[in-house]
Protein backbone atom coordinates (compact mmCIF):
# COMPACT_ATOMS: atom_id res chain seq x y z
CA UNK A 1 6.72 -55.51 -72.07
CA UNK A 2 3.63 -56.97 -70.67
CA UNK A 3 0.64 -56.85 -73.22
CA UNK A 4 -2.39 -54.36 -72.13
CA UNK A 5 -5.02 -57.56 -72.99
CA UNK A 6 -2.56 -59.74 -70.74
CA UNK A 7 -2.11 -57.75 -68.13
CA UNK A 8 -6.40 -57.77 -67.85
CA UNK A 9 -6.49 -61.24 -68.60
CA UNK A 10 -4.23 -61.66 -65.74
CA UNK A 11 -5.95 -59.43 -63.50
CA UNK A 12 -9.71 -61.00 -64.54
CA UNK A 13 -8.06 -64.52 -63.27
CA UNK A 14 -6.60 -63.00 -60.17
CA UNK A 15 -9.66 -61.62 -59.50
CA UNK A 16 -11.71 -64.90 -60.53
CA UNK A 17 -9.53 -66.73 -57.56
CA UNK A 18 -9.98 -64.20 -55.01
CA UNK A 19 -12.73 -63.68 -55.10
CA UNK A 20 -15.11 -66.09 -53.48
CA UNK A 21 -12.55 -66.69 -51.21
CA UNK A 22 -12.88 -63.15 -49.82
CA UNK A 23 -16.50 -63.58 -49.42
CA UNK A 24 -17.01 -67.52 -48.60
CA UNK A 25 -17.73 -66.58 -44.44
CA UNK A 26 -20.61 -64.72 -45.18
CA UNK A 27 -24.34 -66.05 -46.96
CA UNK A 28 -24.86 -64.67 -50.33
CA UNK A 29 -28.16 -63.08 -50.69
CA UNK A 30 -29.67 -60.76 -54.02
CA UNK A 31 -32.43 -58.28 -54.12
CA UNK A 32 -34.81 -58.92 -56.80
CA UNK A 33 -36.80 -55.86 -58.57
CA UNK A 34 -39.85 -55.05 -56.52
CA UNK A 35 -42.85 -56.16 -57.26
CA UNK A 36 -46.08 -54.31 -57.71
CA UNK A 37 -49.64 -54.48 -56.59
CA UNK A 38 -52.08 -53.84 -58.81
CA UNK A 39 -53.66 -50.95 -57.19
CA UNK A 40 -50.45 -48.73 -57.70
CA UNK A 41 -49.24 -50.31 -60.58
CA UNK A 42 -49.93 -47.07 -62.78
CA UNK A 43 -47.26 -44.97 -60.01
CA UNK A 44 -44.14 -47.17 -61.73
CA UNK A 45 -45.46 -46.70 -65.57
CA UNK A 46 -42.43 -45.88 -67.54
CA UNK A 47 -41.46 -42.32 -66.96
CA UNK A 48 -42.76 -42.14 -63.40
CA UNK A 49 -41.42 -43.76 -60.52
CA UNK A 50 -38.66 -46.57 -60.31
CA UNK A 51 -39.32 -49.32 -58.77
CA UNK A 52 -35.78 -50.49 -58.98
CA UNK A 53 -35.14 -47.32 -56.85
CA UNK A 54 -36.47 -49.42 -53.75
CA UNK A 55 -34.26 -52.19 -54.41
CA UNK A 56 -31.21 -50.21 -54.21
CA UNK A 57 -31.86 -48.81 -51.19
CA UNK A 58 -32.17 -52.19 -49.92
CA UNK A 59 -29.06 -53.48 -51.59
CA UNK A 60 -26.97 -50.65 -50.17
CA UNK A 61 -28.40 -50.90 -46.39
CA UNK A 62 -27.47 -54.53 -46.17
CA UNK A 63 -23.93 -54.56 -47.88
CA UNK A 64 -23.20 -52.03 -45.41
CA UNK A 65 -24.12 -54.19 -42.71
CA UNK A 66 -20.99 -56.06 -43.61
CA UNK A 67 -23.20 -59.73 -43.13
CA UNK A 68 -24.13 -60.93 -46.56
CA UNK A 69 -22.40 -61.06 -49.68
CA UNK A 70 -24.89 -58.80 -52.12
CA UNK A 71 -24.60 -59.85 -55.65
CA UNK A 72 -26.76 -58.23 -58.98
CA UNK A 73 -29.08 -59.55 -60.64
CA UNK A 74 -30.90 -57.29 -62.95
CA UNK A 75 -30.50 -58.65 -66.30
CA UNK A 76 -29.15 -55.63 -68.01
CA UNK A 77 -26.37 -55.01 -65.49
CA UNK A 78 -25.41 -58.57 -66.05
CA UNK A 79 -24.53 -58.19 -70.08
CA UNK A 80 -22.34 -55.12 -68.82
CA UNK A 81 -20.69 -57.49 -66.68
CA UNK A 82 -20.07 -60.45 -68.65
CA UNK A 83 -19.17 -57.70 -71.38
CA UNK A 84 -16.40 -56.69 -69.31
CA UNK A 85 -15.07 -60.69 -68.52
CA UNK A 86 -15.10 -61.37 -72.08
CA UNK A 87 -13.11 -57.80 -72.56
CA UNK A 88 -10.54 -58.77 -69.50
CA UNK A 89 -10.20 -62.32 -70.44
CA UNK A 90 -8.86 -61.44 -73.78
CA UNK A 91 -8.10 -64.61 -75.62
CA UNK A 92 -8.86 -67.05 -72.45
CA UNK A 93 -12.17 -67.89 -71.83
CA UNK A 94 -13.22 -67.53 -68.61
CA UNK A 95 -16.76 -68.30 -69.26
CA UNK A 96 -19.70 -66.29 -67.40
CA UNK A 97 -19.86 -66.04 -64.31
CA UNK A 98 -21.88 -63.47 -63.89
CA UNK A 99 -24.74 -65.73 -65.05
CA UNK A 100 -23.34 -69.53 -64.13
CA UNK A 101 -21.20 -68.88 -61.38
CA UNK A 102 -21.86 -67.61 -57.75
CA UNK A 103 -24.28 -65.20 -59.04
CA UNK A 104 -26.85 -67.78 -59.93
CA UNK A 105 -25.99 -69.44 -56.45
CA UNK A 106 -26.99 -66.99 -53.67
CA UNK A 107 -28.68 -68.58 -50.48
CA UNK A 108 -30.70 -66.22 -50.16
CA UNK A 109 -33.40 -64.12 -52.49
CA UNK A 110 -34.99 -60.78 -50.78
CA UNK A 111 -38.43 -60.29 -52.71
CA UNK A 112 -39.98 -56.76 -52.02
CA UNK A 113 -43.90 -56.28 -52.78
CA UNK A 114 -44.97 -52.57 -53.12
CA UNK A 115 -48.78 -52.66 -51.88
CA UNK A 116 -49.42 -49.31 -51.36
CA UNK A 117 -47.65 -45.86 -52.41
CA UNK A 118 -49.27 -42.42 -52.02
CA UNK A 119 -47.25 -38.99 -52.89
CA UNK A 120 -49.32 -35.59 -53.02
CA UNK A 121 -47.49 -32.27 -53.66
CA UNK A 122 -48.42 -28.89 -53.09
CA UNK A 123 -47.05 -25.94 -54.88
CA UNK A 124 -47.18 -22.59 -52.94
CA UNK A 125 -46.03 -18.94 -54.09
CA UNK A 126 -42.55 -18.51 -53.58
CA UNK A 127 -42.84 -15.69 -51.30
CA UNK A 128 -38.65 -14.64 -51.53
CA UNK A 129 -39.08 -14.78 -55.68
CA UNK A 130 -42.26 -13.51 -57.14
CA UNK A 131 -43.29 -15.22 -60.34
CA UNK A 132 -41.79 -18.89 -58.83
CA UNK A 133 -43.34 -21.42 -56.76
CA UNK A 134 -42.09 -23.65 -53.84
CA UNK A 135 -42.96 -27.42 -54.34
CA UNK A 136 -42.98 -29.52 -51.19
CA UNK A 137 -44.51 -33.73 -50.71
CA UNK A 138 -46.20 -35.51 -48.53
CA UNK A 139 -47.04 -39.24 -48.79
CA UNK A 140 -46.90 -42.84 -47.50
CA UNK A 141 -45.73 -46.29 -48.78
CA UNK A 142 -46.14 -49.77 -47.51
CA UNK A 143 -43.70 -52.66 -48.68
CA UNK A 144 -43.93 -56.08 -47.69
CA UNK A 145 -40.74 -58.11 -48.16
CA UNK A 146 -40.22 -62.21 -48.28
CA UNK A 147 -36.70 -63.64 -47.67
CA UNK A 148 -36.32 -66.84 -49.34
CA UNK A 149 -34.09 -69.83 -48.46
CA UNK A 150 -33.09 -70.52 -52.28
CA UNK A 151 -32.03 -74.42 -51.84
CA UNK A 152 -34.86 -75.59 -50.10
CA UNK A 153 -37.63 -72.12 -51.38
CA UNK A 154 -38.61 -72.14 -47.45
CA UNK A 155 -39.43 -68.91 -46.83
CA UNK A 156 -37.14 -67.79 -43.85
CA UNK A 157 -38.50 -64.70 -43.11
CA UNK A 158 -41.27 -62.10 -43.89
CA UNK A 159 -42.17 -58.77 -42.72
CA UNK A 160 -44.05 -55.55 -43.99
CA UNK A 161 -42.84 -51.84 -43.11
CA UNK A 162 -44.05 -48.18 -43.43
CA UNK A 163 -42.96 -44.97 -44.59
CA UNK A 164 -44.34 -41.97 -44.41
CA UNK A 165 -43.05 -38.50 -45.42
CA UNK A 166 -45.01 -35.40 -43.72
CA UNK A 167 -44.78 -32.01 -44.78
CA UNK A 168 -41.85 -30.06 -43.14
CA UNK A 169 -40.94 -32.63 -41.57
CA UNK A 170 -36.96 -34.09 -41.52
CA UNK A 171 -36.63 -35.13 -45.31
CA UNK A 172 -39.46 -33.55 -47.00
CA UNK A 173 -38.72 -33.25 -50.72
CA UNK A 174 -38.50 -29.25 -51.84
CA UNK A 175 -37.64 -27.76 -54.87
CA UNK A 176 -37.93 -24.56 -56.43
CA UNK A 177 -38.78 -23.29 -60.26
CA UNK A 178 -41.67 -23.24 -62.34
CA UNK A 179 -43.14 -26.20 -62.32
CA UNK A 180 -40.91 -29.22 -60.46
CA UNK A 181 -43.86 -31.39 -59.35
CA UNK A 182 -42.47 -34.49 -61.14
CA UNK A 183 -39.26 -33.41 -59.65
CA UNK A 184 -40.19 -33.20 -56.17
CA UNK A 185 -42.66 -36.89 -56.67
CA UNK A 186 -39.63 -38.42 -57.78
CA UNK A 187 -37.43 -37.31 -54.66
CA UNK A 188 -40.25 -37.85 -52.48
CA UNK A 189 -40.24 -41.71 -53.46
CA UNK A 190 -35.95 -41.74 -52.87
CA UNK A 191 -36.82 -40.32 -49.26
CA UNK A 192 -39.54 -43.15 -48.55
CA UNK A 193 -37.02 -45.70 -50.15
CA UNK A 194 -34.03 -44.54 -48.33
CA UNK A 195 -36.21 -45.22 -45.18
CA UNK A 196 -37.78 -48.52 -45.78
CA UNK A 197 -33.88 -49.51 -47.04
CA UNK A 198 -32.97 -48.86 -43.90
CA UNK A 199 -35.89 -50.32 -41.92
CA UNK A 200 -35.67 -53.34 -44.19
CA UNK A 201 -31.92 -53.76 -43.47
CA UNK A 202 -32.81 -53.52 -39.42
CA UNK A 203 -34.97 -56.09 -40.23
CA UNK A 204 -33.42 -58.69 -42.04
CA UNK A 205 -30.53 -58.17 -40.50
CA UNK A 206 -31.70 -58.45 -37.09
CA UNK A 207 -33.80 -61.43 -38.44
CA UNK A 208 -30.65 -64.01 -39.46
CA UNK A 209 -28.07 -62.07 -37.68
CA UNK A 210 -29.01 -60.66 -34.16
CA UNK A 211 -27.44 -57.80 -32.94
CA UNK A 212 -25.11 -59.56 -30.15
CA UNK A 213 -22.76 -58.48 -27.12
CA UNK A 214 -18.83 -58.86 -28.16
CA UNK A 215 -17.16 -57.94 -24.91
CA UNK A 216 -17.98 -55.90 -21.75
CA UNK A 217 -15.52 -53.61 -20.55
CA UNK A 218 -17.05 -51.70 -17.03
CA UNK A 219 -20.30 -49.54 -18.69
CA UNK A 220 -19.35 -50.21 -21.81
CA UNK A 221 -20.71 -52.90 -23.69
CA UNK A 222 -19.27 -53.63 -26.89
CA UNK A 223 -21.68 -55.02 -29.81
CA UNK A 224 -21.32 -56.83 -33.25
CA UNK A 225 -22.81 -54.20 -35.39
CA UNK A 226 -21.33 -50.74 -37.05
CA UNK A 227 -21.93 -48.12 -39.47
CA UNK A 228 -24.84 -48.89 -41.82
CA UNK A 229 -28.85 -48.44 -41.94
CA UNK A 230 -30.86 -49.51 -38.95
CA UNK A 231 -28.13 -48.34 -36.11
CA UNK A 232 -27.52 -45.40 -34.67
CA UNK A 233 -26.75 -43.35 -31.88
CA UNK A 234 -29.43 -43.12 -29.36
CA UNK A 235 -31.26 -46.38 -30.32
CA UNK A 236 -32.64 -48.15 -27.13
CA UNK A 237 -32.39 -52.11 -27.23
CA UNK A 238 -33.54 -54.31 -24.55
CA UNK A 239 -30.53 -56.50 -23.69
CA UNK A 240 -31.49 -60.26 -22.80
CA UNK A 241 -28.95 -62.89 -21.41
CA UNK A 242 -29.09 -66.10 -23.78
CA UNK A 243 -28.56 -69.22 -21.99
CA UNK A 244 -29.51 -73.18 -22.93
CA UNK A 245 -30.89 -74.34 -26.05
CA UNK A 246 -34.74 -75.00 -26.21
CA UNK A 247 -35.29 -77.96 -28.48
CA UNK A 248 -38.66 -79.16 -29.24
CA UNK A 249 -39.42 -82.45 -27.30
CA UNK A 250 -41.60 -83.70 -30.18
CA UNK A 251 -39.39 -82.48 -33.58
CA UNK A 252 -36.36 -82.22 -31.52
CA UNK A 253 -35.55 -79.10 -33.63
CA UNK A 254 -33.70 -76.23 -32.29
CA UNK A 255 -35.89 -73.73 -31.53
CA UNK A 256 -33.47 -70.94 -30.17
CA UNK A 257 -32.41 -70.26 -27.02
CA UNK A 258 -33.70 -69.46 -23.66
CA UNK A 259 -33.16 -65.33 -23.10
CA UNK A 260 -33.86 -63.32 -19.54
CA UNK A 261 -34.26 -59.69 -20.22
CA UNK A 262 -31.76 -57.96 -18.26
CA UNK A 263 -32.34 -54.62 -18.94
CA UNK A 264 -32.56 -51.55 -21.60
CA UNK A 265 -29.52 -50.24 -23.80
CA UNK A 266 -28.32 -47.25 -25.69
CA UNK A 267 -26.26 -47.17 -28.43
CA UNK A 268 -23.64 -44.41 -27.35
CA UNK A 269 -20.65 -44.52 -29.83
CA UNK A 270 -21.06 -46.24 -33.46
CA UNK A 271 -17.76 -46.85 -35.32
CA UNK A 272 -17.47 -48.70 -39.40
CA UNK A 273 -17.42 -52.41 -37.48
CA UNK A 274 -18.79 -52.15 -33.88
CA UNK A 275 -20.64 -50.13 -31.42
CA UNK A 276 -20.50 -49.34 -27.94
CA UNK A 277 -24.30 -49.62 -25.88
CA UNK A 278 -24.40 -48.62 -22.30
CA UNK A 279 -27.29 -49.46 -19.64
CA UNK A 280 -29.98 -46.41 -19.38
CA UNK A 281 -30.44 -48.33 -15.81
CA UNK A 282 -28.39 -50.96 -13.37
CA UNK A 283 -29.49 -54.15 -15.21
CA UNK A 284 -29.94 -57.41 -13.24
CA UNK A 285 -27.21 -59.45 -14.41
CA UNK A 286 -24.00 -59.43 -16.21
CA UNK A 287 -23.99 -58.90 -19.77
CA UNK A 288 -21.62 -61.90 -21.38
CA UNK A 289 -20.81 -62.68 -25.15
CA UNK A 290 -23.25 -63.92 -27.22
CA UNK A 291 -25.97 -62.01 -25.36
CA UNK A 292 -28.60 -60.68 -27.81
CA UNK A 293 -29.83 -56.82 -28.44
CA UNK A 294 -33.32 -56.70 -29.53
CA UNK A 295 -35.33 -53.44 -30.31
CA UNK A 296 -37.50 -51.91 -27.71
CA UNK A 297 -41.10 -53.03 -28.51
């Protein structure tokens, strides 16, 4: 009869030799805990809004974009983890790898900076429930977010977004009781988070991994992108052919590649691993693999 702390210790190494190997095709990358300006550092005192809250939403929009490998890195999380490996590994020591193995080796580090967060809620009469009130938010947010090449600290990429949250509008925080206006500031920062996630996650994604053409089959054209934050039905791309290299005659560095715009996309059908985009109007050319979606300016 197989031992319970053997059969995890046989599990933990299984899992230890797997591992890396399942995720070795695609970059590592971690989202560190958001940092905070100054002017709205009193919004994330302890008991009011999480910080953290951002990151997740970040985290989650890019795992599900299937390109990077997202590993933790908040401390506490950690412990639980290397907890756990020291629980699993029984009497073999596996060491930590939470802290000294891949974990500590991503290639890339996502650094959020939250410059600017407003929330204002209003609390009307409920008119359905005398003696109760309905709460409902408003507000705005601004993050800026660096993506940093971790062997060489180059940063790779930068870019700032917006949220905003209006009144009635499609996620507008309500609640109803006696007094919810924490509640309702608290879900109104989740809805501005779950929307600069998923700009964020358009972003960076876009950035190091462009949205490209797969296959054309008649209107169809197939693309390298499914289900996840920052694609979805109806989105209109501009759809450029990519053709030779441009290299810098005085660096000789590769610079990219030439692109013609052949015309404007929409994303028609959006399935867990690809999408299907057909022309809104006859494009010029021939769409071929390896041709690049960009968003509409």
């Amino acid at each position: 009869m197989v031992k319970p702390a053997h059969l995890f210790s046989a599990l933990a190494l299984l899992l230890a030799a797997v591992a890396p190997a399942a995720a070795q095709d695609r970059p590592s990358l971690a989202v560190f805990q958001p940092l905070v300006a100054e002017a709205v550092r009193a919004r994330f005192q302890p008991g009011k809004l999480d910080a953290q809250e951002l990151a997740r939403q970040i985290e989650e929009g890019i795992r599900a974009s299937r390109r990077f490998s997202v590993f933790e890195r908040t401390q506490e999380v950690l412990r639980t983890v290397r907890i756990e490996q020291e629980f699993a590994a029984g009497e073999q020591s596996l060491g930590n790898a939470a802290e000294a193995g891949r974990l500590n080796n991503v290639q890339y580090i996502v650094q959020p900076l939250i410059s600017h967060v407003s929330v204002s809620v209003q609390r009307l009469p409920n008119e359905m429930r005398p003696g109760q009130f309905v709460f409902s938010a408003t507000g705005s947010a601004t993050v800026s977010a660096k993506v940093l090449d971790t062997t060489s600290g180059e940063i790779v990429y930068q870019v700032t977004r917006e949220a905003e949250l209006r009144r009635g509008g499609a996620g507008a925080a309500r609640q109803t009781g006696e007094n919810d206006a924490a509640v309702v500031e608290h879900a109104a920062w989740r809805a501005l988070s779950a929307d600069l996630g998923a700009k964020f996650t358009a972003s960076i994604v876009g950035a190091l991994f462009p949205l490209q053409v797969i296959q054309a089959q008649g209107p169809d054209i197939f693309v390298n992108r499914g289900e996840g934050p920052g694609l979805a039905v109806g989105d209109v791309y501009q759809l450029f052919s990519v053709g030779a290299a441009l290299i810098d005659p005085v660096t000789k560095e590769t610079l990219g590649e030439a692109e013609s715009l052949l015309g404007e996309v929409e994303i028609i059908r959006v399935t867990p691993k690809f999408s299907v985009a057909r022309a809104k109007l006859a494009l010029v050319g021939a769409p071929k693999p390896g041709d690049v979606l960009r968003p509409r300016p």
